[in-house]
Protein backbone atom coordinates (compact mmCIF):
# COMPACT_ATOMS: atom_id res chain seq x y z
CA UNK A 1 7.74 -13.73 -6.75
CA UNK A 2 4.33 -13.49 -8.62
CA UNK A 3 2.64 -16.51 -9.47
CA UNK A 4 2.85 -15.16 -13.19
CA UNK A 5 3.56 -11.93 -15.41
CA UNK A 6 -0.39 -10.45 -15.57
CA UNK A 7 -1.25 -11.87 -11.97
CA UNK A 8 -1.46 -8.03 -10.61
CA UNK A 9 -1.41 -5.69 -14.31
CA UNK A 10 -2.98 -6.42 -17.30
CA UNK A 11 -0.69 -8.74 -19.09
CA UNK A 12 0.64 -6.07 -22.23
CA UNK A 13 1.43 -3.42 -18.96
CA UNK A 14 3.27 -6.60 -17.16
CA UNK A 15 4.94 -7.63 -20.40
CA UNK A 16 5.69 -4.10 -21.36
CA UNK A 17 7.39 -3.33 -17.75
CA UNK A 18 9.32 -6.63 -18.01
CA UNK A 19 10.96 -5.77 -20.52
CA UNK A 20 11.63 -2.73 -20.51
CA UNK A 21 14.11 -4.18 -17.36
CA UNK A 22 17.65 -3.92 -18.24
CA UNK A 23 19.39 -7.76 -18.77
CA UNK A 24 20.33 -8.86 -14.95
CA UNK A 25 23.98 -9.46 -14.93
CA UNK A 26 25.16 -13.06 -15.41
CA UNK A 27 25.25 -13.71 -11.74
CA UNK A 28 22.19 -12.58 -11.28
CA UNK A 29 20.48 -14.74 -14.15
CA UNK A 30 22.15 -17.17 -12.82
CA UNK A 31 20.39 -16.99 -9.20
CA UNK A 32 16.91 -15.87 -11.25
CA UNK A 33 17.42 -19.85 -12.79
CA UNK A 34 18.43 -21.54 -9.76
CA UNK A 35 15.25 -19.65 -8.33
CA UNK A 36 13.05 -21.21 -11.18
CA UNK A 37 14.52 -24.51 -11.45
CA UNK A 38 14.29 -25.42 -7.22
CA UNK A 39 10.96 -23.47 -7.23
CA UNK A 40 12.07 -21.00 -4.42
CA UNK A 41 10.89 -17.45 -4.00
CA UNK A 42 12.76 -15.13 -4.45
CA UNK A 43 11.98 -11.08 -5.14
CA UNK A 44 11.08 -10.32 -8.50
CA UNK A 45 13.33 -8.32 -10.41
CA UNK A 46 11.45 -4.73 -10.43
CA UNK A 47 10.79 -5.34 -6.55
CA UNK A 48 14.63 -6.40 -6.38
CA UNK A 49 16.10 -3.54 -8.01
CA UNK A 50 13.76 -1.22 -6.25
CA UNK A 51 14.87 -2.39 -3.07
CA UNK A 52 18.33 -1.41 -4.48
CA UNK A 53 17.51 2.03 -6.00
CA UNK A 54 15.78 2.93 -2.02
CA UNK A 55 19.31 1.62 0.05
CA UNK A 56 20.96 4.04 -2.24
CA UNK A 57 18.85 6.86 -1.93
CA UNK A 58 18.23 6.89 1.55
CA UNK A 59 21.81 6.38 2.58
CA UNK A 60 20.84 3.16 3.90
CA UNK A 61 24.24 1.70 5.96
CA UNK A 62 22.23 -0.90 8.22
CA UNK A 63 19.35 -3.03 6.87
CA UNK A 64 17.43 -6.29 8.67
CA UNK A 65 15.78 -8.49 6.14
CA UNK A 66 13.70 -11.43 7.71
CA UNK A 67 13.37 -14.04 4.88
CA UNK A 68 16.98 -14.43 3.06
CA UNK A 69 16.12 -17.51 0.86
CA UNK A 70 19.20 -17.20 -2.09
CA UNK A 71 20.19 -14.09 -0.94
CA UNK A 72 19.05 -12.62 -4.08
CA UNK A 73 17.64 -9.42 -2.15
CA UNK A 74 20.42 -9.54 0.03
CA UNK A 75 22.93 -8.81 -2.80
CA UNK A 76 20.63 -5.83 -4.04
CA UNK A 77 20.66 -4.32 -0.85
CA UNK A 78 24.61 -4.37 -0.77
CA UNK A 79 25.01 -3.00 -4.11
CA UNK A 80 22.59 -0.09 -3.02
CA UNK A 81 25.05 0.48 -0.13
CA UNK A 82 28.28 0.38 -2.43
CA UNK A 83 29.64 -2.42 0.09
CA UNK A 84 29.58 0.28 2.66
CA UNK A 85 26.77 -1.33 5.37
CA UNK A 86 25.94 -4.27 6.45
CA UNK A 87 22.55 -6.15 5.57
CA UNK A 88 21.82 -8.98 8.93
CA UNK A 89 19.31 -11.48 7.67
CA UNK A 90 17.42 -14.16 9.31
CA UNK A 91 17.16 -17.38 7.29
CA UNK A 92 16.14 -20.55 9.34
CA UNK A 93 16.83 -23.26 6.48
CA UNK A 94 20.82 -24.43 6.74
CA UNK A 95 20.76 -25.50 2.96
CA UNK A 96 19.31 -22.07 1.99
CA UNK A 97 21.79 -20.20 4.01
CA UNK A 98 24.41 -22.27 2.02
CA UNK A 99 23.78 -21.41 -1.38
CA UNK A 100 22.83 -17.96 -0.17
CA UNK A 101 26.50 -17.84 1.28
CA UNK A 102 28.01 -18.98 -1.99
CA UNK A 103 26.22 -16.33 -3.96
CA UNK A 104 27.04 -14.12 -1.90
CA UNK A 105 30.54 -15.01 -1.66
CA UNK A 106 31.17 -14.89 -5.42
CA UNK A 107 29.33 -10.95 -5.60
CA UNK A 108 32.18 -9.76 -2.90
CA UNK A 109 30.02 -8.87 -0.14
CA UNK A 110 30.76 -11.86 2.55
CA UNK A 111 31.92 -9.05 4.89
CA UNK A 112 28.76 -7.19 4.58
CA UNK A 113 26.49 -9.78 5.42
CA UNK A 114 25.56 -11.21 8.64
CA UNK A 115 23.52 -14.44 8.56
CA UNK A 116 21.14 -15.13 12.11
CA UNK A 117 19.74 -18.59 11.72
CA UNK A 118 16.67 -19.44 13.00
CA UNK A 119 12.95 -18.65 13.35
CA UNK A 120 12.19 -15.06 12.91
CA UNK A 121 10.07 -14.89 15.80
CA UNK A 122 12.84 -16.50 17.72
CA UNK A 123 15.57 -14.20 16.97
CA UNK A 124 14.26 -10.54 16.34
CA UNK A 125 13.54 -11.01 20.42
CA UNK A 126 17.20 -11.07 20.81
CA UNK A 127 18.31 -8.09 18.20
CA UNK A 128 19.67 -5.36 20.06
CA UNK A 129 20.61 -3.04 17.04
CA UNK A 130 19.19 -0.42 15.37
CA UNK A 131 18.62 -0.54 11.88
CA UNK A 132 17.44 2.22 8.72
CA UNK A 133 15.35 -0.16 6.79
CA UNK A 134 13.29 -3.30 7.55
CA UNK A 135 12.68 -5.82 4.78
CA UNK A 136 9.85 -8.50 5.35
CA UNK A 137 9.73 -11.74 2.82
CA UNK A 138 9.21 -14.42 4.77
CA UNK A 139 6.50 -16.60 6.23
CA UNK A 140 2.77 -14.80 5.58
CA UNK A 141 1.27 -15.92 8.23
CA UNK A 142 4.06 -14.03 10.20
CA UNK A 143 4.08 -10.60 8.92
CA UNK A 144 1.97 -8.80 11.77
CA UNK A 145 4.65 -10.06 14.23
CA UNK A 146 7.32 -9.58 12.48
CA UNK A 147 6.46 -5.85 11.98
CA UNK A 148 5.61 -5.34 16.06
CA UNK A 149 9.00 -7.54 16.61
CA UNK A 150 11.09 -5.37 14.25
CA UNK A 151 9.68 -1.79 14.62
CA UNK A 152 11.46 -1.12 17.92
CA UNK A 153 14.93 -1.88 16.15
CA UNK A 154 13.45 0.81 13.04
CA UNK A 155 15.36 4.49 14.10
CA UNK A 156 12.83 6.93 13.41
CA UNK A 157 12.56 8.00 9.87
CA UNK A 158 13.72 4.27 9.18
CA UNK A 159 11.91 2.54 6.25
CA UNK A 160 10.05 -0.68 6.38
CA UNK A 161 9.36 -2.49 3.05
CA UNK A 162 6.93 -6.13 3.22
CA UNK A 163 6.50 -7.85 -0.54
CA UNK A 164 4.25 -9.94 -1.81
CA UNK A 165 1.23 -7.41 -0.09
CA UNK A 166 -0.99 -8.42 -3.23
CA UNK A 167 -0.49 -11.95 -3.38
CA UNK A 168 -0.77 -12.62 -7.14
CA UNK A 169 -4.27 -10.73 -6.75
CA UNK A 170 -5.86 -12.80 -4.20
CA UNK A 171 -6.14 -10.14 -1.66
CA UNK A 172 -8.45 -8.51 -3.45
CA UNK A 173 -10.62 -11.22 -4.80
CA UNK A 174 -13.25 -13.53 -3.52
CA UNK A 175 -12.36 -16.70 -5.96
CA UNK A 176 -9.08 -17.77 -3.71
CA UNK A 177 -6.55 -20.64 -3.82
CA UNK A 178 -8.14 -22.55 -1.18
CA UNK A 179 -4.40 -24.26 0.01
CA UNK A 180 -3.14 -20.13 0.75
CA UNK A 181 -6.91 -19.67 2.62
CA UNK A 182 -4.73 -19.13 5.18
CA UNK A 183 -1.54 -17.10 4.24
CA UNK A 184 -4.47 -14.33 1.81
CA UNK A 185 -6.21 -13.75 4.81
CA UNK A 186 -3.10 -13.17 7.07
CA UNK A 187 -2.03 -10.80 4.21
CA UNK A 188 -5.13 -8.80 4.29
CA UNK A 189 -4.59 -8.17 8.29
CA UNK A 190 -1.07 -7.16 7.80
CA UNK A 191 -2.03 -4.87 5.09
CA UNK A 192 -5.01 -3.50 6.75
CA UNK A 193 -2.77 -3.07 10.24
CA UNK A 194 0.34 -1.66 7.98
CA UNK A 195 -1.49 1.26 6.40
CA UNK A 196 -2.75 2.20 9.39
CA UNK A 197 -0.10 1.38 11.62
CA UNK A 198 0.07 4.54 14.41
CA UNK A 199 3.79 4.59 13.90
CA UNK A 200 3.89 4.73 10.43
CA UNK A 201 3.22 6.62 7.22
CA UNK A 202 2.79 3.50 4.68
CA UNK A 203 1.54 2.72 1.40
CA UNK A 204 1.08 -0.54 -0.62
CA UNK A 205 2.16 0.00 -4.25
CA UNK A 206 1.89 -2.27 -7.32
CA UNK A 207 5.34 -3.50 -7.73
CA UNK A 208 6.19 -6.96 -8.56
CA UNK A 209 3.28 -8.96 -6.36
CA UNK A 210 2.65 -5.87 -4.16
CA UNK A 211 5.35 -4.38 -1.81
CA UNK A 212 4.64 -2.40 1.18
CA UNK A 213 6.39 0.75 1.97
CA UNK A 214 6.20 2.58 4.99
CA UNK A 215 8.62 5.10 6.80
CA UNK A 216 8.57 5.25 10.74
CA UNK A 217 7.22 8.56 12.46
């Protein structure tokens, strides 16, 4: 989620791309105002419905996604899949995973949605699936290990998508929010190790706060 509308474009492109959005659907807006009103992150909507529009197009049928929060991406992904696939997240917060569960719940995709609780770094060890696309969201910091941790589960051809890769700008600026020192410059590693990652072809594109996208080789 971008810190606000012109943190990446200029803010008449931003404004002009929000709204040229279609209306989320009332579920939806309602999850975009939960997000808002408990200050959690959650994809923004171009970023969510473009993870959406690339399930569907690739034929997507098994996704990992490392960072569930609401399960607002979660319910993206399973509307790209028509209900078809199954998207396993990792969430480590138990009062996330619960509101995530009732949203997910009332969209009709409990049975297409498998919750692993706990640390990322804990549980991609013990993954032994295979998967068509990746999707990283979680903590910054953690990005570079997540991707080494979750490439081996990736069948070749597989697509890995990271967001936030621009971090409201920062990355590419020298005047920094000194309290995410720390999370900008683990960004810029990841993104300099991503686009030149020897088993991948990737790119960073300007969509929402930056999202990476990257298909295995």
């Amino acid at each position: 989620m971008k810190a606000r509308i012109d943190a990446i474009l200029q803010r008449e492109q931003a404004e002009y791309l929000d709204a040229l959005l279609p209306p989320s659907d009332a579920l939806l807006q309602e999850m975009e105002a939960y997000a808002r009103e408990h200050k959690t992150p959650i994809a923004d909507r171009e970023v969510a419905l473009f993870l959406e529009i690339t399930a569907r197009t690739t034929n997507t049928r098994r996704i990992l996604e490392i960072g569930m929060a609401i399960g607002y991406s979660v319910i993206h992904f399973a509307r790209g899949m028509n209900g078809n696939g199954i998207v396993v997240t990792v969430e480590p917060d138990n009062e996330m995973i619960g509101t995530a569960e009732k949203f997910i719940e009332r969209a009709g995709y409990t049975n297409h949605v498998r919750v692993e609780r706990g640390r990322a770094l804990d549980v991609l060890p013990r993954l032994r699936e295979t998967f068509d696309l990746i999707f990283i969201d979680a903590l910054k910091e953690e990005y570079a290990e997540y991707l080494e941790l979750s490439l081996p589960l990736l069948r070749a051809g597989g697509v890995v998508l990271a967001d936030n890769l621009l971090w409201g700008g920062q990355v590419a600026t020298v005047e920094r929010n000194e309290k995410q020192k720390t999370s900008t410059e683990a960004i810029r590693e990841f993104n300099r190790r991503f686009v030149n990652h020897p088993q991948l072809r990737a790119v960073v594109l300007s969509v929402g706060d930056g999202l990476g996208y990257a298909v295995k080789l």
